[in-house]
N, C-alpha and C. Protein backbone atom coordinates (compact mmCIF):
# COMPACT_ATOMS: atom_id res chain seq x y z
N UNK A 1 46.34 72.18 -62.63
CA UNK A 1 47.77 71.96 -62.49
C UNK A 1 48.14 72.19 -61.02
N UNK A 2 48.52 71.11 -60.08
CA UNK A 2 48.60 71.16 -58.68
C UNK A 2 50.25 72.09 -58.82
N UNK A 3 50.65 72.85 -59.33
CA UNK A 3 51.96 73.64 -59.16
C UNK A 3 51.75 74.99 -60.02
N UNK A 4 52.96 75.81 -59.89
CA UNK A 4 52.71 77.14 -60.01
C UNK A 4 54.57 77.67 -60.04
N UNK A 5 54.37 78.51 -60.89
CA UNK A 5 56.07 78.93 -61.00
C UNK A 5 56.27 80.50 -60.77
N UNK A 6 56.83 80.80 -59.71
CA UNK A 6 57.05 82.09 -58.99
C UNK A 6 57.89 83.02 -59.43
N UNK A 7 57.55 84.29 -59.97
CA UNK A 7 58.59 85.26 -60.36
C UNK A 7 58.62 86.26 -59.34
N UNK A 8 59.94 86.97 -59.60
CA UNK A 8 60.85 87.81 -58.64
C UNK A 8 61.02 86.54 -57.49
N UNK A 9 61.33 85.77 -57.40
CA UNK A 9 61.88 84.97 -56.04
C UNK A 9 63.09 84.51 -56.22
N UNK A 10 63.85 83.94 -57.39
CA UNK A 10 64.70 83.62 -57.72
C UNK A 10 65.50 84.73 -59.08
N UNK A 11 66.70 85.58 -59.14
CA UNK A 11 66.69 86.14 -60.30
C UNK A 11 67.70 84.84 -61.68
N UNK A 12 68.36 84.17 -61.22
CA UNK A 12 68.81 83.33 -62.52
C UNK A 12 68.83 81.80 -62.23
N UNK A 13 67.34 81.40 -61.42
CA UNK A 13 66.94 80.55 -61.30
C UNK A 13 65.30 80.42 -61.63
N UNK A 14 64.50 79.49 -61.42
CA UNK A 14 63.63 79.19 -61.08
C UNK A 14 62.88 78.51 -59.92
N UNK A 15 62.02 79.31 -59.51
CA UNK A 15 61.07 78.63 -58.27
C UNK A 15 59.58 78.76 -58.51
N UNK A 16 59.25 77.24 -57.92
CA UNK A 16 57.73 76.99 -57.96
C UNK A 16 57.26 76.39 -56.69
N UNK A 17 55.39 76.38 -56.75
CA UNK A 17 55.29 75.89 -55.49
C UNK A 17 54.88 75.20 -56.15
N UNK A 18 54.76 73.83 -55.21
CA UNK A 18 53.60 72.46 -55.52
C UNK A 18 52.86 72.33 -54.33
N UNK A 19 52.04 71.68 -54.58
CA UNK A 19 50.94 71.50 -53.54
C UNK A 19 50.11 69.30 -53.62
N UNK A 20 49.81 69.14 -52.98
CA UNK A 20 48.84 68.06 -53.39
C UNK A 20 48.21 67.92 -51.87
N UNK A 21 46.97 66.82 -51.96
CA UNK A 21 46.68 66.87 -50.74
C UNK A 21 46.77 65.79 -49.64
N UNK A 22 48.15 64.35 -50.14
CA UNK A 22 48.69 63.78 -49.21
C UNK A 22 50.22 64.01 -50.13
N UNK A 23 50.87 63.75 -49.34
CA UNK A 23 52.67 63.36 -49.76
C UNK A 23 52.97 63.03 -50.81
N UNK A 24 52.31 61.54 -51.22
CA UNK A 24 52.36 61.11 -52.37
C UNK A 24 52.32 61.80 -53.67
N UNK A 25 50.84 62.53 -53.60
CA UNK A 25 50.69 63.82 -54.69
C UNK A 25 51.46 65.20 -54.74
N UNK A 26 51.91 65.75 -53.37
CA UNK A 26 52.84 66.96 -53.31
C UNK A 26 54.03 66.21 -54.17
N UNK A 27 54.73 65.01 -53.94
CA UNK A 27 56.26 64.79 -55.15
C UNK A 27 55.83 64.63 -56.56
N UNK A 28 54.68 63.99 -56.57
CA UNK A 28 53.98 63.45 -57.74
C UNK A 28 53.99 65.20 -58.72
N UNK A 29 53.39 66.38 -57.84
CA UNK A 29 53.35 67.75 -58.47
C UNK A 29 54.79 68.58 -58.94
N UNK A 30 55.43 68.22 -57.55
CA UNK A 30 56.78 69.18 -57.74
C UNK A 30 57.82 68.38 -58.86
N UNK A 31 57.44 66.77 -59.01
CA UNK A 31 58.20 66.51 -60.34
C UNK A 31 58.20 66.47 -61.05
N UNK A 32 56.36 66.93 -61.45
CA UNK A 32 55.98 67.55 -62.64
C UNK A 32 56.19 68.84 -63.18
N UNK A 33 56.38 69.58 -62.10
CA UNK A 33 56.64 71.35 -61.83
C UNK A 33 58.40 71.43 -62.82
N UNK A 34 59.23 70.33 -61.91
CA UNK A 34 60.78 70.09 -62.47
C UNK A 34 60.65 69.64 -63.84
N UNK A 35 60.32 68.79 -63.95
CA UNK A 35 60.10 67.92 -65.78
C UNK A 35 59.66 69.59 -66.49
N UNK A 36 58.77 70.10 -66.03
CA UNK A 36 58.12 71.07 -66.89
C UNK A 36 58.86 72.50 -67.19
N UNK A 37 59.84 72.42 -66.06
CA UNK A 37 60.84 73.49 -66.46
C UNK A 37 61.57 72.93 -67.61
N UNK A 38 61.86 71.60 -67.59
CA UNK A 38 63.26 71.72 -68.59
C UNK A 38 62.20 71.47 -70.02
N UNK A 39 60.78 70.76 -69.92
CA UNK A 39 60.51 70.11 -71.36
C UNK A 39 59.02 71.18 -71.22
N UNK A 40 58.55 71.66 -72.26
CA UNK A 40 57.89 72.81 -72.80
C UNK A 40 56.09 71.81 -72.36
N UNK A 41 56.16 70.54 -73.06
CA UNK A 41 54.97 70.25 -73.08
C UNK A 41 54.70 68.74 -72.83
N UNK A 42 54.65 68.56 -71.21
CA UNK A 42 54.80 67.14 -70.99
C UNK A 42 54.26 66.07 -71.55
N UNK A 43 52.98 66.81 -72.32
CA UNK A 43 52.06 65.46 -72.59
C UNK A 43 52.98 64.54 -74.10
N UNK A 44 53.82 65.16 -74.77
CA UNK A 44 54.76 65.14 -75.55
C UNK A 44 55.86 64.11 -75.02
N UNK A 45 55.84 63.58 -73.92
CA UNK A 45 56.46 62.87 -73.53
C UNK A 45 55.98 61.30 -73.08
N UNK A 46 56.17 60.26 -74.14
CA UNK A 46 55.65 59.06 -74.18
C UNK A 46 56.29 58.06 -73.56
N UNK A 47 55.10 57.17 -72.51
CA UNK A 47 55.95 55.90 -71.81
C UNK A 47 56.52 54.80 -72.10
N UNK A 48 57.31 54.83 -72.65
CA UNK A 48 58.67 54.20 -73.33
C UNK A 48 58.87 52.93 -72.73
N UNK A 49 59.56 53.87 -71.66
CA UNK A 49 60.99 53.50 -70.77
C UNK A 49 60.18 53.28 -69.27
N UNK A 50 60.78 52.48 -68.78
CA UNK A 50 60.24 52.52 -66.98
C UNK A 50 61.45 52.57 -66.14
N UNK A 51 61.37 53.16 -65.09
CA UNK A 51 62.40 53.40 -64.01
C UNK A 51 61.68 53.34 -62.72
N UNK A 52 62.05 52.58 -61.89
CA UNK A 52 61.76 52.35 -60.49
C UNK A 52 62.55 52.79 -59.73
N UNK A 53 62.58 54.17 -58.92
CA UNK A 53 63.31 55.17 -58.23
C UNK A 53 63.32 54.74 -56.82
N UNK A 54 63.98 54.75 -56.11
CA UNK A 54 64.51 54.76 -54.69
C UNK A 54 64.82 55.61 -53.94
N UNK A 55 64.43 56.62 -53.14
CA UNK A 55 65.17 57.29 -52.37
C UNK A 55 64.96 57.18 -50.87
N UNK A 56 66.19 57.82 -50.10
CA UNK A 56 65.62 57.78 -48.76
C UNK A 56 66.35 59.28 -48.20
N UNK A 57 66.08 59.68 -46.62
CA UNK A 57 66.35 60.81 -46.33
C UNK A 57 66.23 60.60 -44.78
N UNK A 58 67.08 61.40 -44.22
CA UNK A 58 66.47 61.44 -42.77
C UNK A 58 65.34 62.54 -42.69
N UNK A 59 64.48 63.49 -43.47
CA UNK A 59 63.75 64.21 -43.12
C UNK A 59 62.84 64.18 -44.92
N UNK A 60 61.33 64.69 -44.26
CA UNK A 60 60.47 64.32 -45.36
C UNK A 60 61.20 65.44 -46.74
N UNK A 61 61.75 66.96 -45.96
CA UNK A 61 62.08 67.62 -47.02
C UNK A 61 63.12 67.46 -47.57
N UNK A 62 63.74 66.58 -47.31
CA UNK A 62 65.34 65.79 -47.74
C UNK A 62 64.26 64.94 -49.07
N UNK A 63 63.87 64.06 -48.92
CA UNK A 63 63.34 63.08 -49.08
C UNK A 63 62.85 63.48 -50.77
N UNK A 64 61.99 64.89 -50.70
CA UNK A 64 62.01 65.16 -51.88
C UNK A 64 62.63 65.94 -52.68
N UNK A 65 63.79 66.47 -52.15
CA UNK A 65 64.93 67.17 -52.53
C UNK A 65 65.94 66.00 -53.57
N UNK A 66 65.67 64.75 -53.03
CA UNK A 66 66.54 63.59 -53.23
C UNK A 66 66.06 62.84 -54.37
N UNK A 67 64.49 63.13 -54.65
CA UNK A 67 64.23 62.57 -55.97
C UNK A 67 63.85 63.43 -56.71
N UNK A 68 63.51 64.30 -56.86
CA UNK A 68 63.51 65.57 -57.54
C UNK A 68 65.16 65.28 -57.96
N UNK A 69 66.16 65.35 -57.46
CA UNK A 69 67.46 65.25 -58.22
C UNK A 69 67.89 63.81 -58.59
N UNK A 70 66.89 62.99 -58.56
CA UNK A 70 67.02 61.59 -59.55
C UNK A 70 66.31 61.80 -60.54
N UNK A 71 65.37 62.98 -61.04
CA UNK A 71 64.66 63.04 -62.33
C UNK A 71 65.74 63.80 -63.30
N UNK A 72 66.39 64.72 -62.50
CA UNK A 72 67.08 65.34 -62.57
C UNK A 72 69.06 64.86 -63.55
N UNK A 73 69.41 63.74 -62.65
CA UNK A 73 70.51 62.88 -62.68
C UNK A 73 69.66 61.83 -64.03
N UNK A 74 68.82 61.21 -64.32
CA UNK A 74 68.21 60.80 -65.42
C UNK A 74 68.64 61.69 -66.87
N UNK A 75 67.93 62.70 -66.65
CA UNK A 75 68.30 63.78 -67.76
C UNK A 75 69.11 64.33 -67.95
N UNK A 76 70.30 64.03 -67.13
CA UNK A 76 71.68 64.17 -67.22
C UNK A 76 72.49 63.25 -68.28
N UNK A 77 72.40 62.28 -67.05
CA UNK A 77 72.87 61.23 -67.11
C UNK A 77 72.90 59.65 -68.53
N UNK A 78 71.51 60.08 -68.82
CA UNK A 78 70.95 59.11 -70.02
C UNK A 78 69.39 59.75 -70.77
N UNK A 79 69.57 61.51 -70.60
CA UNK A 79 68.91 62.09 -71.68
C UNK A 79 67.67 61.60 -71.73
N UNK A 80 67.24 60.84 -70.75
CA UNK A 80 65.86 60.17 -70.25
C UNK A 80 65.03 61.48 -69.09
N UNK A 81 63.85 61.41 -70.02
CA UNK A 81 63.04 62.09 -69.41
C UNK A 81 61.75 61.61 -69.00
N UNK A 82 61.65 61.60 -67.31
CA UNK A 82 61.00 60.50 -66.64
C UNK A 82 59.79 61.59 -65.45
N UNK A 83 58.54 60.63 -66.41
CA UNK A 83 57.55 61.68 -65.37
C UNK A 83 57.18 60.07 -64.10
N UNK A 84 56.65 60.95 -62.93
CA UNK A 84 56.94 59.64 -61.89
C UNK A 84 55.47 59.83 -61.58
N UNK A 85 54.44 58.46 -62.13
CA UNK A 85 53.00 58.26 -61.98
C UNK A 85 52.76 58.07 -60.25
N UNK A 86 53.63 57.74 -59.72
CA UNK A 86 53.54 56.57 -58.39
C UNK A 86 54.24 56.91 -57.47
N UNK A 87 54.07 57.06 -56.51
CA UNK A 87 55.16 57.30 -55.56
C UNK A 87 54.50 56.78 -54.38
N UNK A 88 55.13 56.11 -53.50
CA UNK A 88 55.14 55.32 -52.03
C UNK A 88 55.91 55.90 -51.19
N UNK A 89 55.58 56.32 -49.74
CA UNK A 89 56.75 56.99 -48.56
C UNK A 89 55.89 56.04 -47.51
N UNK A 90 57.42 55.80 -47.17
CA UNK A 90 57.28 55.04 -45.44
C UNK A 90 58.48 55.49 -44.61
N UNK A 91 58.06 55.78 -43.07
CA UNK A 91 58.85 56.11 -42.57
C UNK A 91 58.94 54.39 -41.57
N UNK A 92 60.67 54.61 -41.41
CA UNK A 92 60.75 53.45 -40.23
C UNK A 92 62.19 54.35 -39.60
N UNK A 93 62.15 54.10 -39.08
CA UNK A 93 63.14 54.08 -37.59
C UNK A 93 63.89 55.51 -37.83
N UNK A 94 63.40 56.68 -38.08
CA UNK A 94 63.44 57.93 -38.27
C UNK A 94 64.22 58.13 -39.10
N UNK A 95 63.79 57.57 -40.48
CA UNK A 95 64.23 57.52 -41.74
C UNK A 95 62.96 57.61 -42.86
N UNK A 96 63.20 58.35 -43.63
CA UNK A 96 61.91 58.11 -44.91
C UNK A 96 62.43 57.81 -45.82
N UNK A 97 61.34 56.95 -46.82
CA UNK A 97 61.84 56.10 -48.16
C UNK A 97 60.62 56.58 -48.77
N UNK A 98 61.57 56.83 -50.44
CA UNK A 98 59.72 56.69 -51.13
C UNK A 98 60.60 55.93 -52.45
N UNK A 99 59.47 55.22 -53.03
CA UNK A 99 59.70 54.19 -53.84
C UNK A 99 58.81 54.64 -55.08
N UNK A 100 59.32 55.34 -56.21
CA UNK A 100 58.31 55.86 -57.03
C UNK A 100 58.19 54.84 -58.62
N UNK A 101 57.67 55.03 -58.87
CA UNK A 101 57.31 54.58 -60.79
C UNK A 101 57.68 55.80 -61.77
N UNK A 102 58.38 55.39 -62.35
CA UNK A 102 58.25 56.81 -63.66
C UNK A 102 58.52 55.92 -65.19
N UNK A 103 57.90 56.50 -65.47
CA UNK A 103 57.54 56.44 -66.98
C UNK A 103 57.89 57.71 -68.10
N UNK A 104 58.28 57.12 -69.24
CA UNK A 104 59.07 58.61 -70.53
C UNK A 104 60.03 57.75 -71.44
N UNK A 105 60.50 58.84 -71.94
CA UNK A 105 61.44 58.42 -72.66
C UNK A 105 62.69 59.56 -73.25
N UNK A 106 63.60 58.63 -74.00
CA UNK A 106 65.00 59.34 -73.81
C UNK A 106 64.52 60.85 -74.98
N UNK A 107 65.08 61.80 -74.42
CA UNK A 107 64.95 63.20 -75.13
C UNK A 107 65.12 63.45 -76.81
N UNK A 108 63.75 63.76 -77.38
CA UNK A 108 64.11 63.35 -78.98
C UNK A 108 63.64 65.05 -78.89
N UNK A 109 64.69 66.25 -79.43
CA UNK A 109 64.52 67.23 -79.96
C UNK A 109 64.16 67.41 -80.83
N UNK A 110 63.13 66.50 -81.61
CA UNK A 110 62.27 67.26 -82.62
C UNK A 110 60.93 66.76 -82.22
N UNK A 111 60.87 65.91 -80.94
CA UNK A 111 59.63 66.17 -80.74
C UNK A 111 59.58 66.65 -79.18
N UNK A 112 60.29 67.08 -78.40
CA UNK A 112 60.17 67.71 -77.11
C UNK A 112 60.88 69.23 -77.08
N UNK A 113 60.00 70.02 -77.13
CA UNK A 113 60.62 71.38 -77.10
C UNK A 113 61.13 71.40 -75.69
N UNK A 114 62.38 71.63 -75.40
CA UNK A 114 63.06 72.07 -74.28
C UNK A 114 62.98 73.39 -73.80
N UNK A 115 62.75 73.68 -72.94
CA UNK A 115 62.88 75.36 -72.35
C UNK A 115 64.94 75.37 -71.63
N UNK A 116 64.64 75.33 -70.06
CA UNK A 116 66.40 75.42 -70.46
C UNK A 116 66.58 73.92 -69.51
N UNK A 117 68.18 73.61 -69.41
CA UNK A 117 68.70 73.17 -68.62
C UNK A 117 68.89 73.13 -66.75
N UNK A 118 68.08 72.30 -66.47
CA UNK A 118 67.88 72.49 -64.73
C UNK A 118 69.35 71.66 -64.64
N UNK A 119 70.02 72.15 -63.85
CA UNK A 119 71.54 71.66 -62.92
C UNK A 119 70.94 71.06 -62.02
N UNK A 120 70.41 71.58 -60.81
CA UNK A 120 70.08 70.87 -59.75
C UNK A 120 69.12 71.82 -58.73
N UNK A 121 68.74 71.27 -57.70
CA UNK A 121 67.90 71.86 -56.45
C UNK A 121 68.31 72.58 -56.03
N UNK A 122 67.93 73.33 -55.07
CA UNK A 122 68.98 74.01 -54.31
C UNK A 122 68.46 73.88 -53.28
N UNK A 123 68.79 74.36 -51.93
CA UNK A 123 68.61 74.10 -50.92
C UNK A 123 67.90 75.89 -50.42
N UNK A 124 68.07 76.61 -51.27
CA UNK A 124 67.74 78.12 -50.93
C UNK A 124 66.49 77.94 -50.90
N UNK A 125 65.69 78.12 -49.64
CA UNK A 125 64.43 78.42 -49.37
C UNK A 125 63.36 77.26 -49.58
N UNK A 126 64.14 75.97 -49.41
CA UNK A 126 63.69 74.64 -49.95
C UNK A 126 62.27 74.61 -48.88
N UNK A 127 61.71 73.86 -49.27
CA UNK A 127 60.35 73.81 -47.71
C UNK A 127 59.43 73.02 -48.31
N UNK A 128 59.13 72.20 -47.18
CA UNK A 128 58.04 71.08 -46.86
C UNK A 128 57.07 71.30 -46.08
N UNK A 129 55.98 71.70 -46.10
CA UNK A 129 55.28 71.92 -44.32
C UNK A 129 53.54 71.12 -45.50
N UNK A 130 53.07 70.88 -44.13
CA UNK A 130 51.68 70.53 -44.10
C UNK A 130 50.40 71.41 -43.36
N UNK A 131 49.58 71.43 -44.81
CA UNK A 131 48.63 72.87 -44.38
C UNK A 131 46.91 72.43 -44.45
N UNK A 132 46.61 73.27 -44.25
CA UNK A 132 44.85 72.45 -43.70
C UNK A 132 44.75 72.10 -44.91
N UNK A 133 45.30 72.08 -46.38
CA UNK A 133 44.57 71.57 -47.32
C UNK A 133 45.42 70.49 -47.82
N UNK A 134 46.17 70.26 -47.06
CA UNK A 134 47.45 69.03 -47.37
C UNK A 134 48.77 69.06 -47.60
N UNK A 135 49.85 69.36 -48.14
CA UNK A 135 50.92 69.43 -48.75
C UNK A 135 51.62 70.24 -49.40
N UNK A 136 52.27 71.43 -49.27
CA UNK A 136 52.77 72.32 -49.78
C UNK A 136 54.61 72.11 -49.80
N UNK A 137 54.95 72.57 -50.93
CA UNK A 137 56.52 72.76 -51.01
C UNK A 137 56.88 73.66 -52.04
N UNK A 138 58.12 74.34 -51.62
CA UNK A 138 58.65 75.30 -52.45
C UNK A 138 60.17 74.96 -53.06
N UNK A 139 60.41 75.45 -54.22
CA UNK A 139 61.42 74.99 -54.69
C UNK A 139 62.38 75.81 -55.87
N UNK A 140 63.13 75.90 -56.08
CA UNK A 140 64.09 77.03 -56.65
C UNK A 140 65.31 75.70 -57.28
N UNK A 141 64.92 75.78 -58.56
CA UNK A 141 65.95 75.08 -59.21
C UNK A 141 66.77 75.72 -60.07
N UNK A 142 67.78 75.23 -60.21
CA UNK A 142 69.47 75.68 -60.44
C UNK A 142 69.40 75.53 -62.13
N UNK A 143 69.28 77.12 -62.98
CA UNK A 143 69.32 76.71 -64.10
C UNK A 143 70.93 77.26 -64.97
């Protein structure tokens, strides 16, 4: 499991790290890390539904702050719970885009045990950096 969920760092939140070892796989982890806070047992979650995500950012840690809260706005929004197989980042003209795939389906409580309700990201102690083994980020979501 390229992620990990941190106690004493947050007291009425949650924070985890993710890791992967290019870009692609660090969002690919931390939106598995998010999905896995709110739903107990991802594999429980069947590809239904498809959603082709968009985001952009002026900075890489924007970037995944911004779709991390489109998995987020999904399960709000239309009770769709979307794991993202794919993800693409390009930077042009000191802007980043990543263009992801996700796959799931809308939230059936008798077959997805829920743990709690994620609100949103937060920006407390948010972090992106790149380490000799590739990709690290930390994250503290709003429950």
């Amino acid at each position: 499991m390229p992620y990990r969920f941190l106690e004493d760092v947050a007291t009425a939140d949650i924070a985890f790290e993710a890791w992967g070892e290019d870009l692609e796989d660090l969002f690919i982890s931390a939106a598995e890390a998010t999905l896995n806070v709110m739903v107990e047992d991802l594999e429980s979650i069947q590809p239904l539904e498809r959603r082709e995500l968009s985001v952009e950012a002026d900075a890489i840690d924007m970037l995944l702050f911004n779709l991390l809260q489109e998995i987020i706005y999904f399960k709000d929004s239309e009770k769709l719970l979307l794991r993202i197989g794919k993800v693409k980042i390009k930077e042009k003209s000191r802007k980043y885009f990543a263009e992801a795939v996700a796959n799931g389906e809308f939230l059936d409580p008798e077959r997805h045990r829920t743990r709690v309700d994620v609100k949103a990201v937060t920006l407390h102690r948010f972090a992106v950096e790149e380490t000799k083994e590739g990709w690290k980020s930390s994250v503290i979501l709003d429950i």
